[in-house]
C-alpha atoms as a PDB file:
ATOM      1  CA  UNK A   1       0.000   0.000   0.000  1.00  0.00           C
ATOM      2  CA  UNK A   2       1.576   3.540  -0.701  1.00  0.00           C
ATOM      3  CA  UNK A   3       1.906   5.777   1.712  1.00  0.00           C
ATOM      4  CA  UNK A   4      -0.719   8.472   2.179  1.00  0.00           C
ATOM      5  CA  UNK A   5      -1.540  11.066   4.220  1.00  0.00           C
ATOM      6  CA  UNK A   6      -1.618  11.461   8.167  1.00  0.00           C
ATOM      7  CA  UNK A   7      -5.470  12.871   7.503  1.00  0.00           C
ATOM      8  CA  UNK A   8      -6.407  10.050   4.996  1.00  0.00           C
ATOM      9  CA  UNK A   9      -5.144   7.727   7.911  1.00  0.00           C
ATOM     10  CA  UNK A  10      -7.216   9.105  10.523  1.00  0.00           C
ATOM     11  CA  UNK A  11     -10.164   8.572   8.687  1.00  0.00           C
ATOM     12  CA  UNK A  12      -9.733   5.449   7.838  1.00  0.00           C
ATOM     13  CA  UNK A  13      -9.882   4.675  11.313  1.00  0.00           C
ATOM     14  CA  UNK A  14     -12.766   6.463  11.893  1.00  0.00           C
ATOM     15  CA  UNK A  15     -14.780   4.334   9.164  1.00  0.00           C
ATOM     16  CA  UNK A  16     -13.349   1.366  10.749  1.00  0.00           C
ATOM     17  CA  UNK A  17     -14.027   2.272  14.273  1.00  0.00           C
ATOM     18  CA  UNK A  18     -18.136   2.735  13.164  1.00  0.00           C
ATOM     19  CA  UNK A  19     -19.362  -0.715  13.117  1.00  0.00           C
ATOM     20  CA  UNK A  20     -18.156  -1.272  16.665  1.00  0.00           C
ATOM     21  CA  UNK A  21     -21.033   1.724  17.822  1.00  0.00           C
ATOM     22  CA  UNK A  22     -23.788  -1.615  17.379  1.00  0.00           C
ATOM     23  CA  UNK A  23     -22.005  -2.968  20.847  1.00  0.00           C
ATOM     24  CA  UNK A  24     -20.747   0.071  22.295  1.00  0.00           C
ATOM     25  CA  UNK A  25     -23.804   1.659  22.376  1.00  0.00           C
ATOM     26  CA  UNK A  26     -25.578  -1.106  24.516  1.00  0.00           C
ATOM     27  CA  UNK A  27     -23.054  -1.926  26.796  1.00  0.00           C
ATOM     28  CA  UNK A  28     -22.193   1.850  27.829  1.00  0.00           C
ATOM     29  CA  UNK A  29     -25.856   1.863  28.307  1.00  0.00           C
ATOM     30  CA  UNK A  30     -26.080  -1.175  30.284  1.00  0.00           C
ATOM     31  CA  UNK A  31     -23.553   0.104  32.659  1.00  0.00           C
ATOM     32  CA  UNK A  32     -24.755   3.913  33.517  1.00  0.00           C
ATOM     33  CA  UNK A  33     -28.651   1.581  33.760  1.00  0.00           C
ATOM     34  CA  UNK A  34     -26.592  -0.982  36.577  1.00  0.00           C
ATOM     35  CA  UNK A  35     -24.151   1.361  38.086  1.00  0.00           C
ATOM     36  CA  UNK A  36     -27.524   4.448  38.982  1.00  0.00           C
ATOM     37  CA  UNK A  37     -29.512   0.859  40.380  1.00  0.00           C
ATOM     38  CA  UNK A  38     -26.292  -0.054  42.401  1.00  0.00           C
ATOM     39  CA  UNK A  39     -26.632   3.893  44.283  1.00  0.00           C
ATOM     40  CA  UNK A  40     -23.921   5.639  42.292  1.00  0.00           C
ATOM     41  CA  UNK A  41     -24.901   9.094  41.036  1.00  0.00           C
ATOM     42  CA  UNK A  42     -24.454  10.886  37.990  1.00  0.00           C
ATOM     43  CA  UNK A  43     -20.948  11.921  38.203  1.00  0.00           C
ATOM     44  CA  UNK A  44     -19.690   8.863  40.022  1.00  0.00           C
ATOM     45  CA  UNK A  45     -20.772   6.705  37.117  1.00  0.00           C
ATOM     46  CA  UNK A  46     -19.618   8.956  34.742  1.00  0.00           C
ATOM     47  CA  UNK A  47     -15.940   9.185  37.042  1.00  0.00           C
ATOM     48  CA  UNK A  48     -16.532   5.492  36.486  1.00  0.00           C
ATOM     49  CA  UNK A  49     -16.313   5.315  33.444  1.00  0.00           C
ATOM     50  CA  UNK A  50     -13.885   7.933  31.703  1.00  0.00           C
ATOM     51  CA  UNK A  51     -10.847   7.305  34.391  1.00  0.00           C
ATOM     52  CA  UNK A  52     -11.162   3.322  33.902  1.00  0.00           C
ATOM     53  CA  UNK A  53     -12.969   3.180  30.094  1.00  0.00           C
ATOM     54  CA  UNK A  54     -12.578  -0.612  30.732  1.00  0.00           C
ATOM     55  CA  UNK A  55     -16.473  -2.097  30.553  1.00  0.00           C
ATOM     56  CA  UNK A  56     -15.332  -5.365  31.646  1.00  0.00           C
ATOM     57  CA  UNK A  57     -13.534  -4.316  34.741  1.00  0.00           C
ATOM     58  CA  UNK A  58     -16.376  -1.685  35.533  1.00  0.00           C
ATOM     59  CA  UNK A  59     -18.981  -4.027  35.521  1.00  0.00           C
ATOM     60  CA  UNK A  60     -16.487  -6.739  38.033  1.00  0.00           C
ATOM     61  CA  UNK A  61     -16.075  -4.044  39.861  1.00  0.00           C
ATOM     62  CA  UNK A  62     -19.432  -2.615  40.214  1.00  0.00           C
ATOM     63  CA  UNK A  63     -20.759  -6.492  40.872  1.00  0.00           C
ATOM     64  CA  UNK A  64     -18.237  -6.942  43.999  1.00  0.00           C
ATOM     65  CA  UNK A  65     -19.093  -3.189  45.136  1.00  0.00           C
ATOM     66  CA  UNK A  66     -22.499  -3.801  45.568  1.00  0.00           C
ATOM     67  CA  UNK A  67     -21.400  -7.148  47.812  1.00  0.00           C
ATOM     68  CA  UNK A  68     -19.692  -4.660  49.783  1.00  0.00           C
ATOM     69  CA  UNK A  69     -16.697  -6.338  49.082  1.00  0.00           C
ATOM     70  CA  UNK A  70     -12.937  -4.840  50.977  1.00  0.00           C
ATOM     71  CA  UNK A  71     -11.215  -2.384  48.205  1.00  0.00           C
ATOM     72  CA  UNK A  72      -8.121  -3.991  48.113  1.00  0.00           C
ATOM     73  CA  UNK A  73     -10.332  -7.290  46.211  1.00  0.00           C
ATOM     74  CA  UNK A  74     -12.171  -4.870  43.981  1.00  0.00           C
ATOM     75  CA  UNK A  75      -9.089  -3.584  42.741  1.00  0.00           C
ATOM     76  CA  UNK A  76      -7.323  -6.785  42.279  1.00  0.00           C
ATOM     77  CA  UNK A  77      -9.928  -8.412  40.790  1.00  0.00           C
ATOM     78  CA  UNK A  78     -10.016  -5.761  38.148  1.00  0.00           C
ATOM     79  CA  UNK A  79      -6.554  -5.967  37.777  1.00  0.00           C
ATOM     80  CA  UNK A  80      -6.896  -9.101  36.771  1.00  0.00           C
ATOM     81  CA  UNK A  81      -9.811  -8.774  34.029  1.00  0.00           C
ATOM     82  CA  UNK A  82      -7.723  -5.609  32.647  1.00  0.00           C
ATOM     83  CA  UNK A  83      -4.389  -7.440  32.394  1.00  0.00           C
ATOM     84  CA  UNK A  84      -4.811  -8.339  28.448  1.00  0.00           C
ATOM     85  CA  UNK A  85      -4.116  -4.667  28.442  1.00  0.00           C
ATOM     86  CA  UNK A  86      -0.555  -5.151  29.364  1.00  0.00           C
ATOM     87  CA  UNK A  87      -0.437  -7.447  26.335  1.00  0.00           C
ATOM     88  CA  UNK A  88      -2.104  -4.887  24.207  1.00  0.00           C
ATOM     89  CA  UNK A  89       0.701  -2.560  24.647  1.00  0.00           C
ATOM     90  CA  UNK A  90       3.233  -4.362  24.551  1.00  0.00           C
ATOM     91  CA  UNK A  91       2.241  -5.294  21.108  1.00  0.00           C
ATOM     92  CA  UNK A  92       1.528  -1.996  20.156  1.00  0.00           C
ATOM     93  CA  UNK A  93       4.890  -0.765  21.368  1.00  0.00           C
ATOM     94  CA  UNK A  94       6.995  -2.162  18.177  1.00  0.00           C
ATOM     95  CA  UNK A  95       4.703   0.267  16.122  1.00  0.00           C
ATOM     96  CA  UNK A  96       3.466   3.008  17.821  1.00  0.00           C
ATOM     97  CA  UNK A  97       7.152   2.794  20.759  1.00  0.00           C
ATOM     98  CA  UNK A  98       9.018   6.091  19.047  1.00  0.00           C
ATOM     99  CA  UNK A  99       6.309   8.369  18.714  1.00  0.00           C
ATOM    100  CA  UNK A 100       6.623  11.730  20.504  1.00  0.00           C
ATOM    101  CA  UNK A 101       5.107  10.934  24.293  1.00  0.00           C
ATOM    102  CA  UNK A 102       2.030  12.687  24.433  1.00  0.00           C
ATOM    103  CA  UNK A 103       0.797  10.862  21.794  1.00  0.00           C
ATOM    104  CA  UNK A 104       1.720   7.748  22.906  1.00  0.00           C
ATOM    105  CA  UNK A 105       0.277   8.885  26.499  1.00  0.00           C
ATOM    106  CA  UNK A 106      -2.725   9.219  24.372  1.00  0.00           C
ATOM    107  CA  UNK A 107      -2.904   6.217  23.076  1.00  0.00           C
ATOM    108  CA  UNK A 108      -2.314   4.378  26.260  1.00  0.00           C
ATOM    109  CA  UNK A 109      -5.698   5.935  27.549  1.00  0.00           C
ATOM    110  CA  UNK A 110      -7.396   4.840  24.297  1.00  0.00           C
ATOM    111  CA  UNK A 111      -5.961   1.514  23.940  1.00  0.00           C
ATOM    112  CA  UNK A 112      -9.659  -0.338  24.746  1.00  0.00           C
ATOM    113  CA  UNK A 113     -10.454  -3.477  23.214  1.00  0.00           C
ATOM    114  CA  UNK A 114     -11.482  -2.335  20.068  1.00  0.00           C
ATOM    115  CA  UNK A 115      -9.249   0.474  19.124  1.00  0.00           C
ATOM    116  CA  UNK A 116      -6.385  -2.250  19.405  1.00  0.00           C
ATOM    117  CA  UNK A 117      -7.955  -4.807  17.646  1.00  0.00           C
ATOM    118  CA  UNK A 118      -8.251  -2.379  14.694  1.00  0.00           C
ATOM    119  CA  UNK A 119      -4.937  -1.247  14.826  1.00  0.00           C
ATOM    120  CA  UNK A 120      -3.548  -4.767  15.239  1.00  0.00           C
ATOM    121  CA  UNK A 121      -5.126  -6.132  12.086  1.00  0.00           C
ATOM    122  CA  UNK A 122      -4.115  -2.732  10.191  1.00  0.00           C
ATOM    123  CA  UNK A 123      -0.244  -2.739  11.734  1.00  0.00           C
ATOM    124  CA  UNK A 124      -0.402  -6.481  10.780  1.00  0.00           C
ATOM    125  CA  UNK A 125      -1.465  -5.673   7.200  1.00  0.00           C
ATOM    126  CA  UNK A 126       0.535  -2.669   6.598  1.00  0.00           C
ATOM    127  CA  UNK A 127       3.577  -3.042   8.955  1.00  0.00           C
ATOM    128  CA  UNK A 128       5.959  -0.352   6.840  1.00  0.00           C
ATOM    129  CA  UNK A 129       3.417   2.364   7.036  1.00  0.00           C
ATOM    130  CA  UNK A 130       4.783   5.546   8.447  1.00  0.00           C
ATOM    131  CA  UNK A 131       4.635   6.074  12.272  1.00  0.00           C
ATOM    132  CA  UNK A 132       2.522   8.995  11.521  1.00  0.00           C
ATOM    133  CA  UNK A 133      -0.036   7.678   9.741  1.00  0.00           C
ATOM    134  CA  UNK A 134      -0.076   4.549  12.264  1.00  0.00           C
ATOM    135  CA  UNK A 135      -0.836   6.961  15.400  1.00  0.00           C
ATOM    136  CA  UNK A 136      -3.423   9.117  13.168  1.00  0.00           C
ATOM    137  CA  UNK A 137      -4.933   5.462  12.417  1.00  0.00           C
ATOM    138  CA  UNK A 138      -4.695   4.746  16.018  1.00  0.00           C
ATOM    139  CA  UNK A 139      -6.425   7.813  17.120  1.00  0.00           C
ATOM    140  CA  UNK A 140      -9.204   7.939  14.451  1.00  0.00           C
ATOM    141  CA  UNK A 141     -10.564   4.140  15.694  1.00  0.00           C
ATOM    142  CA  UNK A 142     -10.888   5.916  19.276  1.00  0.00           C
ATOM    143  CA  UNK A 143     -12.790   9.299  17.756  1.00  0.00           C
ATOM    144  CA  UNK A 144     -16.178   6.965  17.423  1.00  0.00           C
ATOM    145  CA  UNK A 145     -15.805   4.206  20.211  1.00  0.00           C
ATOM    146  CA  UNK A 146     -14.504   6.338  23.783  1.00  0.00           C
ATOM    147  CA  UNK A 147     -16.308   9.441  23.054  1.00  0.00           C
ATOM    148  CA  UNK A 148     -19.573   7.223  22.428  1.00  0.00           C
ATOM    149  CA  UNK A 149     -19.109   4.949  25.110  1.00  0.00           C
ATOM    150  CA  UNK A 150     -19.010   7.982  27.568  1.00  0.00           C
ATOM    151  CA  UNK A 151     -22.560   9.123  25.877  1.00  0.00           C
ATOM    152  CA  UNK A 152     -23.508   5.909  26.401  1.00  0.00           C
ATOM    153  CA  UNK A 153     -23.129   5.639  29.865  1.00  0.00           C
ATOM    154  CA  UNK A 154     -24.632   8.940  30.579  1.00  0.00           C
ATOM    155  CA  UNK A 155     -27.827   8.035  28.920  1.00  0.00           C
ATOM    156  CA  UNK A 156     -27.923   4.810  30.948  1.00  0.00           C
ATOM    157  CA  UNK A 157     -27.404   6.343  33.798  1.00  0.00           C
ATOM    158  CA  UNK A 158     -30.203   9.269  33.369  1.00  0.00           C
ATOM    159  CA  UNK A 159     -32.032   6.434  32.086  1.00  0.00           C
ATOM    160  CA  UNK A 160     -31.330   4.136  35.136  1.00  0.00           C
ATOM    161  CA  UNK A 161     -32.675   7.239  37.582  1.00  0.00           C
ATOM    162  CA  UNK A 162     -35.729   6.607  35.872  1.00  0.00           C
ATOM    163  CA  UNK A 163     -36.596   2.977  35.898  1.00  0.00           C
ATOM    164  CA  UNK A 164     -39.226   1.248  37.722  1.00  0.00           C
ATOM    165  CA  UNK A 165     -37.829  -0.623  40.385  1.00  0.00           C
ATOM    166  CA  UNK A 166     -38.584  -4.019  39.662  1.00  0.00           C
ATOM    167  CA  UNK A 167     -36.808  -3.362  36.192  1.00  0.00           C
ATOM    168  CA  UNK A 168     -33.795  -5.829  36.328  1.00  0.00           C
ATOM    169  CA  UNK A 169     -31.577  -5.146  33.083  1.00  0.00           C
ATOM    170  CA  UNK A 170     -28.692  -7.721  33.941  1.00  0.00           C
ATOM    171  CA  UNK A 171     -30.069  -9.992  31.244  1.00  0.00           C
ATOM    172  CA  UNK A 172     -28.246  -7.413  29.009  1.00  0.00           C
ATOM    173  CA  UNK A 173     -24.621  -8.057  30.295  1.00  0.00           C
ATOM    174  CA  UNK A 174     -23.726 -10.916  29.289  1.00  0.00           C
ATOM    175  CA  UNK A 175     -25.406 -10.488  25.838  1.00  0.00           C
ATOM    176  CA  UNK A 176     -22.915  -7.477  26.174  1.00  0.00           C
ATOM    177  CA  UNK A 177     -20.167  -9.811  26.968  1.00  0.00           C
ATOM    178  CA  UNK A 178     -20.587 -12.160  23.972  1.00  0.00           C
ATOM    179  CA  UNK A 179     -20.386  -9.322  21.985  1.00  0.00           C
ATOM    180  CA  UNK A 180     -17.109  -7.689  23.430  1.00  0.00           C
ATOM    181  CA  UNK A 181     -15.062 -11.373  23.515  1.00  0.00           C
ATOM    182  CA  UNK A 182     -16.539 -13.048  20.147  1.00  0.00           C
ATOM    183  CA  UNK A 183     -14.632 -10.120  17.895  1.00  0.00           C
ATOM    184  CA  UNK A 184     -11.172 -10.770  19.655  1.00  0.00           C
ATOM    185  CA  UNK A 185     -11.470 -14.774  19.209  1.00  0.00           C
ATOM    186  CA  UNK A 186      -9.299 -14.667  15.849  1.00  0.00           C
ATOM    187  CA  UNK A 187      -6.408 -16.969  16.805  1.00  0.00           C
ATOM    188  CA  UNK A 188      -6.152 -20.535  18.318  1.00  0.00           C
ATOM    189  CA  UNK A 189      -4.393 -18.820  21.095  1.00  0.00           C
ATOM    190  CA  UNK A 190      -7.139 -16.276  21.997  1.00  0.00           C
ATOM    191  CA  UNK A 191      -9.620 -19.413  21.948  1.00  0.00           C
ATOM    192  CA  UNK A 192      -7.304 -21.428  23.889  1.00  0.00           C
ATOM    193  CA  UNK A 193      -7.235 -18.686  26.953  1.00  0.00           C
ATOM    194  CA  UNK A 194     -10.909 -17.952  26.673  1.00  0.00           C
ATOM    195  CA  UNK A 195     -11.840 -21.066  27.603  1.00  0.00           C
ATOM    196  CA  UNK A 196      -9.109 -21.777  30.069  1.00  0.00           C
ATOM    197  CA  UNK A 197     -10.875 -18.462  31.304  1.00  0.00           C
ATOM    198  CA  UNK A 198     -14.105 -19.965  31.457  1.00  0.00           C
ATOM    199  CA  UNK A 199     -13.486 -23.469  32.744  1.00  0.00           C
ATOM    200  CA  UNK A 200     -11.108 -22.228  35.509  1.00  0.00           C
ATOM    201  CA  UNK A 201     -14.031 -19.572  36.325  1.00  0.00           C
ATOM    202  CA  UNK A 202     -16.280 -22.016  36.841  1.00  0.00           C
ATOM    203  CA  UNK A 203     -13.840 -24.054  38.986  1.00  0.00           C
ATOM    204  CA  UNK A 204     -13.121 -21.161  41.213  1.00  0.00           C
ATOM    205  CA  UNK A 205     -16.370 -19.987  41.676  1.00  0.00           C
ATOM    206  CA  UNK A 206     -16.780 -21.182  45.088  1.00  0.00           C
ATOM    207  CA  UNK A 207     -14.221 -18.701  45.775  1.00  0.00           C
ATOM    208  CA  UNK A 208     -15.612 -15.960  48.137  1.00  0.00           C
ATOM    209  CA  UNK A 209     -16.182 -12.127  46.708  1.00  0.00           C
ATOM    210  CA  UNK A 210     -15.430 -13.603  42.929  1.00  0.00           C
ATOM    211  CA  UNK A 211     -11.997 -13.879  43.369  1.00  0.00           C
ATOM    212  CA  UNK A 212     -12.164 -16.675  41.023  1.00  0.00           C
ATOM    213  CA  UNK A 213     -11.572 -14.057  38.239  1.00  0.00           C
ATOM    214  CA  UNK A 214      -8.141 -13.880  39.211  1.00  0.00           C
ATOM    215  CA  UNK A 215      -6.540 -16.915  39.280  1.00  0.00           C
ATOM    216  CA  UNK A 216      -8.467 -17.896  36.205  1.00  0.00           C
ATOM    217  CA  UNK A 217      -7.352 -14.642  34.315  1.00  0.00           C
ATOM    218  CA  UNK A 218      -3.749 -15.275  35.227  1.00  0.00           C
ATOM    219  CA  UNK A 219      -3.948 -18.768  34.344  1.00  0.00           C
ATOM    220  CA  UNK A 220      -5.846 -17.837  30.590  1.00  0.00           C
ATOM    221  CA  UNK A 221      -2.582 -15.242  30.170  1.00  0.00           C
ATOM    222  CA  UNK A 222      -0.085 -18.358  30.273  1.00  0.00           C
ATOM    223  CA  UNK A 223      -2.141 -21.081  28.058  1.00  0.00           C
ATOM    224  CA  UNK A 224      -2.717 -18.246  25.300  1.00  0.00           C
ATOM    225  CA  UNK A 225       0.707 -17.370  25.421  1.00  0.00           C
ATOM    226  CA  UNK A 226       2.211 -20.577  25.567  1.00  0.00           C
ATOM    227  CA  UNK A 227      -0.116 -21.782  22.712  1.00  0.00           C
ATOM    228  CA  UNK A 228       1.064 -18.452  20.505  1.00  0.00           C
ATOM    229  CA  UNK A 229       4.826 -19.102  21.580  1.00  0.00           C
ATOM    230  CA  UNK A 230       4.253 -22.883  19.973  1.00  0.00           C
ATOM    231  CA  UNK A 231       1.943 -21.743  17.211  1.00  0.00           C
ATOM    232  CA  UNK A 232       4.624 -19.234  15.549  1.00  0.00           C
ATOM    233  CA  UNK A 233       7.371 -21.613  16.069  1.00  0.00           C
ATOM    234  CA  UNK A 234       5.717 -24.588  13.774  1.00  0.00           C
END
């Protein structure tokens, strides 16, 4: 592919980050809806979700909250969910390592499920494209998905204030769920750890406060790695 334009770049991502609006738009929803039922206001929910703009962790985290469960095992637990994000940059970082630091700041607080995915398959595809059309790339999968995900949970939440009481919208989440983790499954690896994921979930979950979640994260991290270690090398 020739090289084009820093512009042209950015919105290409754009147009690639649109489709994803069918499952943002739900799940931010579903959050703000189950985050106002769980007693959070309006700008606790909305704290929620621009400082951590992780759904999966928020919604762990808002689950063991509402068990009043100790702090320190709400924050390792989401730990835990949110350490594929550790992987996520460190992939990134042979493509997007020598760009100035703000933007790669940037990126770090945009680097969400999706955006990455995007810029995984495009880096993949086109790995001698100019840093600066990779970062404007980067940057115009985010310009649809965070910004949307924040309106999202707003509405949900004013929503949420509004709901009869014996609404119960938790049928949603894990509808939400299937739609985050099908996407990602593109590799034997990524199917290997999700259902070492699942399997040692379900073995753990006799574990008080959910804290399941983090031995069978931890243990999903090694299987998908050690099945992508012995995948490139046959």
């Amino acid at each position: 592919m020739s090289s084009i334009s820093p512009q042209s770049a950015y919105w290409q991502g754009v147009c690639a980050g649109l489709p994803f609006l069918l499952m943002i738009v739900p799940f931010g929803g579903v959050f703000g809806v189950l985050a106002t039922e769980a007693g959070l206001n309006l700008a606790e929910v909305m704290g929620f979700s621009v400082l951590v703009i992780a759904g999966a962790s928020q919604l762990v985290a808002l689950q063991l909250m509402t068990e009043n469960t100790p702090i320190f095992i709400i924050l390792a637990s989401s730990l835990a969910v949110n350490l594929r994000m550790a992987m996520y940059s460190a992939a990134l970082a042979s493509h997007l390592g020598r760009a100035p630091l703000w933007q790669r700041v940037l990126v770090a607080y945009l680097n969400v499920d999706q955006t990455y995915a995007l810029g995984a398959l495009e880096y993949e595809a086109q790995p001698d494209r100019p840093l600066a059309e990779k970062v404007a790339f980067f940057l115009g999968t985010a310009t649809p998905i965070c910004p949307m995900w924040y309106l999202a949970t707003w509405a949900g939440a004013v929503l949420g204030a509004r709901l009869p009481p014996d609404f119960a919208p938790d049928f949603a989440v894990p509808i939400a769920f299937i739609a985050l983790v099908a996407p990602a499954l593109r590799t034997v690896a990524h199917v290997a750890a999700a259902l070492t994921a699942v399997i040692m979930a379900i073995l753990f979950a006799a574990l008080p406060f959910n804290l399941g979640v983090i031995p069978a994260a931890a243990l999903a991290m090694v299987v998908g790695a050690k099945v992508e270690s012995q995948t490139k090398t046959a």
